[in-house]
N, C-alpha and C. Protein backbone atom coordinates (compact mmCIF):
# COMPACT_ATOMS: atom_id res chain seq x y z
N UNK A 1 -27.75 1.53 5.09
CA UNK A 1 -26.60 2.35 5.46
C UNK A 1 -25.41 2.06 4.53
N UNK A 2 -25.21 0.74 4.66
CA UNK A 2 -23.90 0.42 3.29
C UNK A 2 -24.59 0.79 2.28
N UNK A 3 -25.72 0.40 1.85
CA UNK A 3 -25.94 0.94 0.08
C UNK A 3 -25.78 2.78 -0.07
N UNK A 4 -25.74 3.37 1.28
CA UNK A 4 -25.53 4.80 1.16
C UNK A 4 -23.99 5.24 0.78
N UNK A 5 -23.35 4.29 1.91
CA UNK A 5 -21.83 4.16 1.18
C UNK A 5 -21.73 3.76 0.27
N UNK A 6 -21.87 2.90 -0.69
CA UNK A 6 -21.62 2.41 -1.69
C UNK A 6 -21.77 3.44 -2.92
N UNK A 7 -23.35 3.51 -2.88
CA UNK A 7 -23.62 4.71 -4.12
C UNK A 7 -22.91 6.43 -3.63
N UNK A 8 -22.51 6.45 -2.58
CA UNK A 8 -21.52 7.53 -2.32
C UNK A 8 -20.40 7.29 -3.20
N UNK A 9 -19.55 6.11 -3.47
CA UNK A 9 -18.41 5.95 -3.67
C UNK A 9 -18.88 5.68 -5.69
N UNK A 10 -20.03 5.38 -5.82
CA UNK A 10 -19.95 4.93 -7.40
C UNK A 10 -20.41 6.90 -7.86
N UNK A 11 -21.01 7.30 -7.00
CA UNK A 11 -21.08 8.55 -7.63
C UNK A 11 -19.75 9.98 -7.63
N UNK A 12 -19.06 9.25 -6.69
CA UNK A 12 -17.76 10.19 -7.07
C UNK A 12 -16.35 9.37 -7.68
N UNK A 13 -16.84 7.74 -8.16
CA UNK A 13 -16.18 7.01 -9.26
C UNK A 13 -16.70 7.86 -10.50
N UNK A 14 -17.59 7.96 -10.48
CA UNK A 14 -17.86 8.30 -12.12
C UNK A 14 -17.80 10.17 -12.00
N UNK A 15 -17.53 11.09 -11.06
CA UNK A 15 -16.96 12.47 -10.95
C UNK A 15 -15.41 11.90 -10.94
N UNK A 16 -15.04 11.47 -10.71
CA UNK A 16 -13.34 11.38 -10.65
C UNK A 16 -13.07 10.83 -11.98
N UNK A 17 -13.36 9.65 -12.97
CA UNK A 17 -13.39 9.46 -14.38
C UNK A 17 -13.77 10.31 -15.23
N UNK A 18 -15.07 11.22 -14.92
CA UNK A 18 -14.97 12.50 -16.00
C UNK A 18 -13.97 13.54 -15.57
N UNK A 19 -13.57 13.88 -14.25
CA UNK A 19 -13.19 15.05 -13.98
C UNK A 19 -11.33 14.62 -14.47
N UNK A 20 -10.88 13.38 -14.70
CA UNK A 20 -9.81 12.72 -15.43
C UNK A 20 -9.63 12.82 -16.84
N UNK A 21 -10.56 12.77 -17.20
CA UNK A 21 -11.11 12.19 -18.94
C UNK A 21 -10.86 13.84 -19.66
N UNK A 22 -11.27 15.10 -18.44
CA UNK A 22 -11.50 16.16 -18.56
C UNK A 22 -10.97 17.30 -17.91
N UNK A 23 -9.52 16.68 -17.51
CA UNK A 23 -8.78 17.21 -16.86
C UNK A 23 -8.13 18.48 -17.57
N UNK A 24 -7.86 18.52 -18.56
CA UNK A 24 -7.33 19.94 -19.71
C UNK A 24 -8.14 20.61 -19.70
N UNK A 25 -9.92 20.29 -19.48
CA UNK A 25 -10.82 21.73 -19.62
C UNK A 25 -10.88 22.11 -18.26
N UNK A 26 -10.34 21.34 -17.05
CA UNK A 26 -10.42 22.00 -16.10
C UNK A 26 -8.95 22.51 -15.42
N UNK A 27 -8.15 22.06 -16.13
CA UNK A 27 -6.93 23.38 -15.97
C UNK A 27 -6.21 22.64 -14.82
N UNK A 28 -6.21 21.52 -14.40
CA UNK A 28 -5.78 20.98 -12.84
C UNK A 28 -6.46 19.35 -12.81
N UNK A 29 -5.11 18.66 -12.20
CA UNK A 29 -5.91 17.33 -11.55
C UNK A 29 -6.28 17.17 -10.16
N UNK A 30 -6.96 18.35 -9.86
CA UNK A 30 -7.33 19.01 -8.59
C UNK A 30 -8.53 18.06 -8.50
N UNK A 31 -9.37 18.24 -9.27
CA UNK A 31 -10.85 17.50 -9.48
C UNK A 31 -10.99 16.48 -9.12
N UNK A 32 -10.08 15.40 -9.96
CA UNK A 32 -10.07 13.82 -9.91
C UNK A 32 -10.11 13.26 -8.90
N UNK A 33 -8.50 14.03 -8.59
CA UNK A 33 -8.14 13.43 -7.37
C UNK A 33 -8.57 13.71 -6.21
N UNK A 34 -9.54 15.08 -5.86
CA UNK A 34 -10.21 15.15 -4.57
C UNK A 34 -11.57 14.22 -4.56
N UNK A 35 -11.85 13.77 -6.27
CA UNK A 35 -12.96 12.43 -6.28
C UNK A 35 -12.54 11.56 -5.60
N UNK A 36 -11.38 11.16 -6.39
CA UNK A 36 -10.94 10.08 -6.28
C UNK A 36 -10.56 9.94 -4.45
N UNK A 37 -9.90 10.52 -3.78
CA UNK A 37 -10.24 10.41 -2.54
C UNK A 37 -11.38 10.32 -1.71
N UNK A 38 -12.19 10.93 -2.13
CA UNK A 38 -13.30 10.91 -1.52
C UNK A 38 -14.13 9.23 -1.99
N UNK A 39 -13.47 8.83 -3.00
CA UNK A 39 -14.11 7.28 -3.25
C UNK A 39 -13.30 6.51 -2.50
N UNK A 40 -12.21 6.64 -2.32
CA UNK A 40 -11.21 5.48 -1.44
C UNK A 40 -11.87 5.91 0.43
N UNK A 41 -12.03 7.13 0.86
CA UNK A 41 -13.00 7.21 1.76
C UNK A 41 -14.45 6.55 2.12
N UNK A 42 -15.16 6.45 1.19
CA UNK A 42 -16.13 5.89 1.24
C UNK A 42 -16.38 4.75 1.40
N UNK A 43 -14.95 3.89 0.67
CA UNK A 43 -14.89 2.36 1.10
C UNK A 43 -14.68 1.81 1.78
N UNK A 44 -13.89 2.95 2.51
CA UNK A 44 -13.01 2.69 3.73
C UNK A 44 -14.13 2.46 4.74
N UNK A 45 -15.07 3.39 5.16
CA UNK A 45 -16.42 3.44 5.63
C UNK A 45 -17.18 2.08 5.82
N UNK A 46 -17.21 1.79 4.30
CA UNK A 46 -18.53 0.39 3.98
C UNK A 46 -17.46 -0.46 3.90
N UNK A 47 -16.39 -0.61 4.34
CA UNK A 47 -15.56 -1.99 4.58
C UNK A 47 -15.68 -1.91 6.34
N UNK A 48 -15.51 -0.84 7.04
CA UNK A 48 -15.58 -0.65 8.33
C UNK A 48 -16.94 -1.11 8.83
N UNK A 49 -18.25 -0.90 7.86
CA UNK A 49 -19.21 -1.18 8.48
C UNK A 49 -19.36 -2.91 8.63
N UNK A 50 -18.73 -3.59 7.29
CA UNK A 50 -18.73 -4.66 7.20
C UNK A 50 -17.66 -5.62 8.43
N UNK A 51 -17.07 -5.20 8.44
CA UNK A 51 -16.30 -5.84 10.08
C UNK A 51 -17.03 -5.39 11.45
N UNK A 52 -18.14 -4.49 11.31
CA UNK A 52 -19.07 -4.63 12.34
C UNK A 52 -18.42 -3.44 13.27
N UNK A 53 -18.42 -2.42 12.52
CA UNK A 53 -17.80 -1.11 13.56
C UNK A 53 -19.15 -0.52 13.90
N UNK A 54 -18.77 0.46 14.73
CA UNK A 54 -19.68 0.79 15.26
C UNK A 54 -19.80 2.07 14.65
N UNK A 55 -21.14 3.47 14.63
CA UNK A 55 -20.93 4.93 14.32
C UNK A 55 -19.31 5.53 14.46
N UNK A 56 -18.95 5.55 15.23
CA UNK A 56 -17.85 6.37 16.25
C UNK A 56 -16.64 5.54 15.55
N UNK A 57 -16.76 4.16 15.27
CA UNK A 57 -15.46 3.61 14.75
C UNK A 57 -15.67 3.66 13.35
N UNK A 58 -16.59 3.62 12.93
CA UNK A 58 -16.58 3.68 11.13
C UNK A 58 -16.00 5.34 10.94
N UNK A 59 -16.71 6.06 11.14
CA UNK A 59 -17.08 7.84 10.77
C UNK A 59 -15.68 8.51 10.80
N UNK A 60 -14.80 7.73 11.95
CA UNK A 60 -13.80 8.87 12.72
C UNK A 60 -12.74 8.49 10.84
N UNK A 61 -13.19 7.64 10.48
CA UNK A 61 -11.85 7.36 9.31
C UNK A 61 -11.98 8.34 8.30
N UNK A 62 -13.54 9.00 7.92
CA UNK A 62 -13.49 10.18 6.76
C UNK A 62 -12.60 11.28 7.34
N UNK A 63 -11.88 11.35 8.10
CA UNK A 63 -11.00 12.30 8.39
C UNK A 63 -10.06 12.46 8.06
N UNK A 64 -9.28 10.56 7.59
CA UNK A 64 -8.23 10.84 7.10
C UNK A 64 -8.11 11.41 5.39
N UNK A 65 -9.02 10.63 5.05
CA UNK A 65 -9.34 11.74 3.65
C UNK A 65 -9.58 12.89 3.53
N UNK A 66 -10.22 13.73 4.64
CA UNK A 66 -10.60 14.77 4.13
C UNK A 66 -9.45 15.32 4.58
N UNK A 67 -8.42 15.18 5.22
CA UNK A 67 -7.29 15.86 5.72
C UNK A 67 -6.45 16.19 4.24
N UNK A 68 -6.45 15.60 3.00
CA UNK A 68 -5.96 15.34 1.61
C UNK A 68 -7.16 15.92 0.43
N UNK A 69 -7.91 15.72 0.71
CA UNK A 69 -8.95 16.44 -0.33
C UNK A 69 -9.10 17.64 -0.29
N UNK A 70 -9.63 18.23 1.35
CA UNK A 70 -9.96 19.48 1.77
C UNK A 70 -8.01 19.70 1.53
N UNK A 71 -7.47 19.45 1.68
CA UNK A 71 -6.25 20.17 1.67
C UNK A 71 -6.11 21.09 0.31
N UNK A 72 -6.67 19.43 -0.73
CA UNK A 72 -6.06 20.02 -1.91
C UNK A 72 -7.61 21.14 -2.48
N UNK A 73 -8.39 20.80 -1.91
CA UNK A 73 -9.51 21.97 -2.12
C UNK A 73 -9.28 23.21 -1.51
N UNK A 74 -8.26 23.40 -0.28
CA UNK A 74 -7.77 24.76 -0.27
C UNK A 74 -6.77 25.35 -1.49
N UNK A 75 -5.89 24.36 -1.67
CA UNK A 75 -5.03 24.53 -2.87
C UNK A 75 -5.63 25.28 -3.86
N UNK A 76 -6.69 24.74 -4.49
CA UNK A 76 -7.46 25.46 -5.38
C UNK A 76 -8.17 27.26 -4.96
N UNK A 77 -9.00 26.76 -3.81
CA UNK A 77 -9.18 28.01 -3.20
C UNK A 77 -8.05 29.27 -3.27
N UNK A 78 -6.80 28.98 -2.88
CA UNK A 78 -5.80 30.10 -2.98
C UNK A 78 -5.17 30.16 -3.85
N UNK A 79 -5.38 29.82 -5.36
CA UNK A 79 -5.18 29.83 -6.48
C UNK A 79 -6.37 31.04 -6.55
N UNK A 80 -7.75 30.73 -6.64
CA UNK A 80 -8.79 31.57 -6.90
C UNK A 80 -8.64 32.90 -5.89
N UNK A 81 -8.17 32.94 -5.00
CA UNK A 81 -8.47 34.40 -4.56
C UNK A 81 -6.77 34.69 -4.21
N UNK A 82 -5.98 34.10 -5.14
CA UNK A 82 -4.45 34.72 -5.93
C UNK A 82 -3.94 34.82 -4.25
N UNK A 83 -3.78 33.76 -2.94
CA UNK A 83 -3.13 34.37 -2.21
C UNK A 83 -1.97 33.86 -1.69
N UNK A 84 -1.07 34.89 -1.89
CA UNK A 84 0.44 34.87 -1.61
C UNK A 84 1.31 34.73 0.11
N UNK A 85 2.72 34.70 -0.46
CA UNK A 85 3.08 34.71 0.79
C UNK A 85 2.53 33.92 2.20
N UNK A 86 2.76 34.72 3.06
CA UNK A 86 2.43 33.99 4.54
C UNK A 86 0.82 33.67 5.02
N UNK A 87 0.10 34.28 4.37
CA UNK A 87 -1.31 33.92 4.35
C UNK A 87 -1.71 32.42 3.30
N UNK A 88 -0.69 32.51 2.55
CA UNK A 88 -1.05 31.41 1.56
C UNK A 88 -0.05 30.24 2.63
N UNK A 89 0.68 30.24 3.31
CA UNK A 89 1.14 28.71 3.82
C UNK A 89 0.00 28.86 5.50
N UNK A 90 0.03 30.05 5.70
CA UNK A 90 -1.38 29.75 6.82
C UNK A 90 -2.44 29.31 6.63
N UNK A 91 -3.13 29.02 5.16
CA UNK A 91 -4.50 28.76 4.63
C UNK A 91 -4.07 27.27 4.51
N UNK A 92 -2.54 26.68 3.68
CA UNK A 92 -2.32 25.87 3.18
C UNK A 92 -2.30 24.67 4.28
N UNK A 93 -1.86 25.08 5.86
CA UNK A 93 -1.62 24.44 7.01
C UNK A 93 -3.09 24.57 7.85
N UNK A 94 -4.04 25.65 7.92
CA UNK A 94 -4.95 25.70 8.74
C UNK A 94 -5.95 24.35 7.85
N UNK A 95 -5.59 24.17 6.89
CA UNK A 95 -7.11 23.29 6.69
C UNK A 95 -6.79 21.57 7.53
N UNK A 96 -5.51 21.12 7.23
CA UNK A 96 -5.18 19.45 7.26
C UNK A 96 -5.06 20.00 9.33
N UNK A 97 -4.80 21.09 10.01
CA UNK A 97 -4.99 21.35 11.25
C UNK A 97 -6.41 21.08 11.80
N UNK A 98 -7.28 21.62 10.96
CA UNK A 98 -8.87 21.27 11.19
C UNK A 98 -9.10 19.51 11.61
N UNK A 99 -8.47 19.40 10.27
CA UNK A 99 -8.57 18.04 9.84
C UNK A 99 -8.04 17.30 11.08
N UNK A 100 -6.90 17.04 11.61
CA UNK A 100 -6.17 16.29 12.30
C UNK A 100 -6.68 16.53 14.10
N UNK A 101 -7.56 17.67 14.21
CA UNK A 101 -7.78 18.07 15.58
C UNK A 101 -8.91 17.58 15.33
N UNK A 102 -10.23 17.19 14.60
CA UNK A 102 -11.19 17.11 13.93
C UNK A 102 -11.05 15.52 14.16
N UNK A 103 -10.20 14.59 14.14
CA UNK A 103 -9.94 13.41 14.27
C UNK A 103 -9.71 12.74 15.63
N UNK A 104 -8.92 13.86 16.60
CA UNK A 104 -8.63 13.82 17.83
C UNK A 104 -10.39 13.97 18.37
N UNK A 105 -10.76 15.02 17.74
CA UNK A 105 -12.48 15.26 18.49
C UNK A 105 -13.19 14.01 18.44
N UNK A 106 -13.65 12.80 17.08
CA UNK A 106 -13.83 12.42 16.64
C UNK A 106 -13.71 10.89 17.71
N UNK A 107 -12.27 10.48 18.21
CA UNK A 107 -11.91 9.55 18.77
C UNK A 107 -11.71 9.90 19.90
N UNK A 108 -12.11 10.90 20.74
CA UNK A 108 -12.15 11.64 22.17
C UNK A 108 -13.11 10.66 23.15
N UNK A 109 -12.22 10.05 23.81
CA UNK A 109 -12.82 9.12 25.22
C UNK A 109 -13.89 9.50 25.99
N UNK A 110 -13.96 11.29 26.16
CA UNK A 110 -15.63 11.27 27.10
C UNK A 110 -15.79 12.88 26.46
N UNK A 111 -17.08 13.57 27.21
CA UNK A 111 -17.09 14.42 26.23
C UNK A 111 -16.84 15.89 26.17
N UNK A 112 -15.49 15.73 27.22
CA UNK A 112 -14.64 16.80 27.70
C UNK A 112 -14.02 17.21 27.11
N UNK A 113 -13.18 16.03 26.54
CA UNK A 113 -11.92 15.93 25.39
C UNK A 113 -12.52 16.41 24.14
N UNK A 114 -13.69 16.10 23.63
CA UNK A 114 -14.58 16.06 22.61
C UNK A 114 -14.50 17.89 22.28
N UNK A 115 -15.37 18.68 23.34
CA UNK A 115 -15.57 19.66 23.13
C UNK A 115 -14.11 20.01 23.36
N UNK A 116 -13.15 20.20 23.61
CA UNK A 116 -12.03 20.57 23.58
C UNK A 116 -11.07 20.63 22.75
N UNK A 117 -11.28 19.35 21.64
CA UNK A 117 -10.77 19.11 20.81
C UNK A 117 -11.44 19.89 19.01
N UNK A 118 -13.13 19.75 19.51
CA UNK A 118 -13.74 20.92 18.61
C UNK A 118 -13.85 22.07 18.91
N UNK A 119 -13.36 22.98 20.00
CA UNK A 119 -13.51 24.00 19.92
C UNK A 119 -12.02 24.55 20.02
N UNK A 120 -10.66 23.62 19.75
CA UNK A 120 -9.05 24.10 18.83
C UNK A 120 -9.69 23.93 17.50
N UNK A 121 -10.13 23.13 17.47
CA UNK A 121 -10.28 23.29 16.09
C UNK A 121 -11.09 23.67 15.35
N UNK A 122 -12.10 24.84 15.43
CA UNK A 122 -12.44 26.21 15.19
C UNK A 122 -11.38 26.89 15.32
N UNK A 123 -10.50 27.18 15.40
CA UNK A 123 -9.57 27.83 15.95
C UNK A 123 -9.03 28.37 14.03
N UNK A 124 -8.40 27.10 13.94
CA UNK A 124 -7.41 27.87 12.13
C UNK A 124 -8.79 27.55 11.31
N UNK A 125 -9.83 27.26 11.66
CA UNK A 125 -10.94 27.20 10.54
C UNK A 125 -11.55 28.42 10.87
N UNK A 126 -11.62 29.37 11.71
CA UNK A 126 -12.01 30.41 11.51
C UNK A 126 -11.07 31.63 10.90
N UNK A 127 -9.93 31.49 10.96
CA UNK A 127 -8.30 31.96 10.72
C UNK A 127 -8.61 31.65 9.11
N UNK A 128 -8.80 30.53 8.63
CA UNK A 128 -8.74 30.21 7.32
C UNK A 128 -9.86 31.15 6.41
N UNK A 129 -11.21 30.71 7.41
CA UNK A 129 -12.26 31.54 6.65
C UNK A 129 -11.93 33.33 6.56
N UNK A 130 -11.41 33.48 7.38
CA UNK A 130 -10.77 34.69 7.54
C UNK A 130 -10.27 35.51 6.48
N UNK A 131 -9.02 34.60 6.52
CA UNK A 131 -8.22 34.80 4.81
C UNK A 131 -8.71 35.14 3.89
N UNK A 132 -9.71 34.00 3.45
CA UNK A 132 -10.55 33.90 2.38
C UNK A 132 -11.35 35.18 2.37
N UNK A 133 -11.74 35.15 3.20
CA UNK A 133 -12.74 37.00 3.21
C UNK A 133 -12.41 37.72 3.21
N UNK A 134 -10.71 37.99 3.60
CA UNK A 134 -9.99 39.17 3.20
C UNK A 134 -9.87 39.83 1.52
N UNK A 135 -9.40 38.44 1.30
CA UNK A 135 -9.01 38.02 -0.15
C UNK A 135 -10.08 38.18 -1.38
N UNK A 136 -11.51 38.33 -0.49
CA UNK A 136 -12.80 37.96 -1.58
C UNK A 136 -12.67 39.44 -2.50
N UNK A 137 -12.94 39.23 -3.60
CA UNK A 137 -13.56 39.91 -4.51
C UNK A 137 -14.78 39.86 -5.32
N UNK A 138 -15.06 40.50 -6.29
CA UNK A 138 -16.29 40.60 -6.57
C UNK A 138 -16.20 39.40 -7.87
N UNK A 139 -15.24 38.73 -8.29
CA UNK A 139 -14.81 38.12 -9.32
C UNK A 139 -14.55 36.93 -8.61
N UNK A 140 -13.82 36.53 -7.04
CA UNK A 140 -13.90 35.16 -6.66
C UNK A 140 -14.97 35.51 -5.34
N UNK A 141 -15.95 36.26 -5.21
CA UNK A 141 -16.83 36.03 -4.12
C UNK A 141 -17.47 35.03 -4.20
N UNK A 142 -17.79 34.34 -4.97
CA UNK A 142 -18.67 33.30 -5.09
C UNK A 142 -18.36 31.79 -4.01
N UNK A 143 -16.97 31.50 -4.23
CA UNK A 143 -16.43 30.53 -3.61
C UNK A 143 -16.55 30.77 -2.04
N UNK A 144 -16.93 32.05 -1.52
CA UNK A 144 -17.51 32.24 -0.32
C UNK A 144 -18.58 31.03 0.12
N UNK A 145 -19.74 31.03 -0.84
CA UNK A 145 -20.62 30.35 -0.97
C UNK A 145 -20.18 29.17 -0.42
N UNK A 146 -19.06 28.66 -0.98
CA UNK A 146 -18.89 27.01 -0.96
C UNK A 146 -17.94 26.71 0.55
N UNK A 147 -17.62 27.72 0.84
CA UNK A 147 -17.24 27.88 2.09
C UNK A 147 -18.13 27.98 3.19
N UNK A 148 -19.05 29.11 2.95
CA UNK A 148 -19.76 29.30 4.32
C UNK A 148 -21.09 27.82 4.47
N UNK A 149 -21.45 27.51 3.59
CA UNK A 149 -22.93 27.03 3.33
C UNK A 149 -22.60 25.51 2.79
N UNK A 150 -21.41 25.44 2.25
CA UNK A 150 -20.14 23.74 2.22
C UNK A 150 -19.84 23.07 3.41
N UNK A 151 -18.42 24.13 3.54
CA UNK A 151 -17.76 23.70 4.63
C UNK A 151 -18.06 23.97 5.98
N UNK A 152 -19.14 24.69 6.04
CA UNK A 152 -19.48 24.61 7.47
C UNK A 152 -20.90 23.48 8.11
N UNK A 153 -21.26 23.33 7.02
CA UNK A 153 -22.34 21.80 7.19
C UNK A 153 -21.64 20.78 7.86
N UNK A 154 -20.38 20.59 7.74
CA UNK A 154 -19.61 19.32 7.74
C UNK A 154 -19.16 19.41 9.78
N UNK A 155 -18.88 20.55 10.19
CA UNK A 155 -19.33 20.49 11.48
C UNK A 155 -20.60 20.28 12.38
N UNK A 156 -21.41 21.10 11.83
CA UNK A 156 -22.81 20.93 11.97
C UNK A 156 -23.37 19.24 12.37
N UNK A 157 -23.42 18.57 10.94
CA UNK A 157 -23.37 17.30 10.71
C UNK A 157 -23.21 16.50 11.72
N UNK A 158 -21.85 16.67 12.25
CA UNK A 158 -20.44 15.96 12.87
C UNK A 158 -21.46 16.14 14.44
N UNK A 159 -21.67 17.34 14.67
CA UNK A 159 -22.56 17.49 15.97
C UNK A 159 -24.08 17.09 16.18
N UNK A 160 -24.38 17.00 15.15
CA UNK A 160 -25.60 16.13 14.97
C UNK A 160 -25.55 14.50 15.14
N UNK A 161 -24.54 14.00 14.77
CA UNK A 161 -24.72 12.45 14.43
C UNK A 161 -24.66 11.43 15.70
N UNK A 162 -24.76 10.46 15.77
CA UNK A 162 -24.61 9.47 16.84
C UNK A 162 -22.80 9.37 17.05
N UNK A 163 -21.99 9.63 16.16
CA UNK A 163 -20.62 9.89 16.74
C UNK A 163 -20.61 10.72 17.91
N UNK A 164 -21.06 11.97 18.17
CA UNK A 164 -21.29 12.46 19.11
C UNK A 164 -22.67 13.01 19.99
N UNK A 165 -23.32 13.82 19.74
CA UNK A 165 -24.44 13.53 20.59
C UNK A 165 -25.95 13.50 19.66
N UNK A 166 -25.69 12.10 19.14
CA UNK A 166 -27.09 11.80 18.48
C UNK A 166 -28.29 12.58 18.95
N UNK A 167 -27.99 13.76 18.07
CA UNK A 167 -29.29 14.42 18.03
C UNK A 167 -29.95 13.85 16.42
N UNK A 168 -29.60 13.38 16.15
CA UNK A 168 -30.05 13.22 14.61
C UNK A 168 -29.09 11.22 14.86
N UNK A 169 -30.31 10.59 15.69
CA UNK A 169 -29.74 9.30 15.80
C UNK A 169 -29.35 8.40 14.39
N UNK A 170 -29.99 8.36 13.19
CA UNK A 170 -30.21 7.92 11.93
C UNK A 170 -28.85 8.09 11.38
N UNK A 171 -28.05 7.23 11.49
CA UNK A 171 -26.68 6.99 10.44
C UNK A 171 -27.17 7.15 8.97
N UNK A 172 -27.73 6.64 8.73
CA UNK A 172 -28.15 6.97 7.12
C UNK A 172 -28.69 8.27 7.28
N UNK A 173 -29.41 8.78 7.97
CA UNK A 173 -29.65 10.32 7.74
C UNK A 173 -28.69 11.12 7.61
N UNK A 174 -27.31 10.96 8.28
CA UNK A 174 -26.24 11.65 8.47
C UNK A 174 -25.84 11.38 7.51
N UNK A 175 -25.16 10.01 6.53
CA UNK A 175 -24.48 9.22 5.70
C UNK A 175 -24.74 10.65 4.70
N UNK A 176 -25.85 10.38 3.91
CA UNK A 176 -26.79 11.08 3.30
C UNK A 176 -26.94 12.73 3.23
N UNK A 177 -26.21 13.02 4.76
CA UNK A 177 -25.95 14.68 4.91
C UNK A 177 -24.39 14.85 4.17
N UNK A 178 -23.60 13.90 4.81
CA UNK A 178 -22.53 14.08 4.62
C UNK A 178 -21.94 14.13 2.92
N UNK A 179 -22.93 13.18 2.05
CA UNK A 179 -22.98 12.81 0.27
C UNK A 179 -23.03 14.44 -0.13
N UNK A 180 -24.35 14.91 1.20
CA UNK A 180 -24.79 16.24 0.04
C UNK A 180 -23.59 17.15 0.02
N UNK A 181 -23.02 17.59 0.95
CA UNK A 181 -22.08 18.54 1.48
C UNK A 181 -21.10 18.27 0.86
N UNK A 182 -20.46 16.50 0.94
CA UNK A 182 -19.01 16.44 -0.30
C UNK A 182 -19.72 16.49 -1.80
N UNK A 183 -20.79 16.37 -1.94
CA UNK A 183 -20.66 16.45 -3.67
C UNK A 183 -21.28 17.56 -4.15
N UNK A 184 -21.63 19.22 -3.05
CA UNK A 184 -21.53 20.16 -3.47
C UNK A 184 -20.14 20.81 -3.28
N UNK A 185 -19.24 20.20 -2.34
CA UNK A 185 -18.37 20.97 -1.76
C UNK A 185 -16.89 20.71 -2.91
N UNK A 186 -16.86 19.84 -3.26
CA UNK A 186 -16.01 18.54 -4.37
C UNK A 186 -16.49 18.69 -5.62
N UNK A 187 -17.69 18.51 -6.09
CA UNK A 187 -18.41 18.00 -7.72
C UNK A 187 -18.70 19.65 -8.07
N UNK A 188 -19.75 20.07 -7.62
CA UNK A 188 -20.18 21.21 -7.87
C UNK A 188 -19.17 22.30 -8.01
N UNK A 189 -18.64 22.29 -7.00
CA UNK A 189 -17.32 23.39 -6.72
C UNK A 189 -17.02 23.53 -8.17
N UNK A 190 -16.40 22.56 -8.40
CA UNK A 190 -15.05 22.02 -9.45
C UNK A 190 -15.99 22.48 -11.19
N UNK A 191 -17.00 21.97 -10.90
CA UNK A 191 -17.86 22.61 -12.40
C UNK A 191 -18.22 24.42 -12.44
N UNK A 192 -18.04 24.77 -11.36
CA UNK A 192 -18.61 26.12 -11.16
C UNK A 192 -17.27 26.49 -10.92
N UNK A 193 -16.22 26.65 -10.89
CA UNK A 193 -15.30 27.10 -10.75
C UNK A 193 -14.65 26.95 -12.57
N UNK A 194 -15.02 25.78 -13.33
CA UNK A 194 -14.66 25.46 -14.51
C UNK A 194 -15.82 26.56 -15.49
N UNK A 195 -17.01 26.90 -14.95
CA UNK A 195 -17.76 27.44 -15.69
C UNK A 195 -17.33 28.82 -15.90
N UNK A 196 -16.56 29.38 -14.88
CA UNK A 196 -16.31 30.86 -14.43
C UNK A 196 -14.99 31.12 -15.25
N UNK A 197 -14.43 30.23 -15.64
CA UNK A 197 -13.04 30.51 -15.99
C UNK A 197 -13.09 31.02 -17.23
C-alpha cells in the first residue's frame, strides 16, 4: 500500500520536473504545479499511513489537495472553452465547493451525514459539468472526455473504497484507482491539451 503511495508521488515528481523544465511549450505553470500538488498529496498519504492511520484517516487528506489542483485544473478548463463573466466565477467556485463538501463527506461520523454531505455535493459538480457542456464545441469537445470519464471516476472510487462502504475492501486496489484517474486527469490532460494547441 505505501509502495503504491510512494511510486504515486515519484511518478508525478518526474511529470511536475518535465512539465517545469517545459513550461514555455506548454503556455502555463498550470502543469507543474497541479503535479507538483498532487506529489505533496501523496506524501501526505504515505506519511499518514506511517503513523498508523487508518483508510478513513489517511484518504480524507487527498482532499485538501485536490481542492488546489482540481481548482487550478478548472482554471485551465475555462481558459479552453473561453468562459466569461458569471459562469466563469461559478465554474471557478463550484470545483474547491465539491472539494470542501467532499471532505465534510469524507470525515462524516455515521452514514447519514455521509450521504448528505455527497449528495450537496453533486450539487455545483453537476452545475459545473453543466457549464462546460454549454460551452463545448467541436474544437474544445474533447476535454468533455476528461471530465465525464476523469472526473467522475473519482466519486465512483470514493464510493467504492473502505472509507466508505467497502465494496471494493483492497486499499491498494483503490490507491491504484485513484493513480489512474489523477494521472489521466493531471498528466494526460496537460499533454493533450499541449498537443491540440
Amino acid at each position: 500500500m505505501n509502495t503504491i503511495l510512494i511510486a504515486s508521488a515519484v511518478i508525478f515528481s518526474l511529470a511536475s520536473v518535465y512539465f517545469f523544465l517545459n513550461r514555455n511549450k506548454f503556455g502555463s505553470d498550470f502543469p507543474w504545479l497541479v503535479s507538483f500538488i498532487t506529489v505533496i498529496s501523496y506524501l501526505v498519504m504515505s506519511m499518514n499511513i506511517n503513523l498508523g492511520a487508518s483508510p478513513s484517516e489517511m484518504l480524507w487528506t487527498r482532499w485538501v489537495g485536490y481542492i488546489i489542483s482540481c481548482t487550478i485544473l478548472t482554471v485551465s478548463m475555462v481558459e479552453i472553452f473561453n468562459i466569461v463573466g458569471k459562469k466563469k466565477i461559478v465554474a471557478l467556485i463550484s470545483t474547491p465547493l465539491v472539494m470542501i463538501i467532499g471532505v465534510l463527506a469524507a470525515v462524516a461520523s455515521n452514514t447519514t451525514f455521509f450521504v448528505i454531505f455527497f449528495v450537496l455535493a453533486t450539487i455545483p459538480f453537476i452545475l459545473l459539468m453543466s457549464i462546460f457542456q454549454q460551452q463545448a464545441t467541436p474544437k474544445n469537445s474533447y476535454v468533455l472526455n476528461y471530465l465525464y470519464y476523469g472526473w467522475m471516476a473519482f466519486p465512483i472510487i470514493f464510493l467504492l473504497s473502505p472509507e466508505t462502504f467497502s465494496i471494493v475492501p483492497s486499499l491498494s486496489v483503490i490507491l491504484i484507482g485513484y493513480l489512474i484517474a489523477d494521472f489521466f486527469t493531471k498528466i494526460v490532460f496537460y499533454f493533450h491539451v499541449r498537443r491540440l494547441q
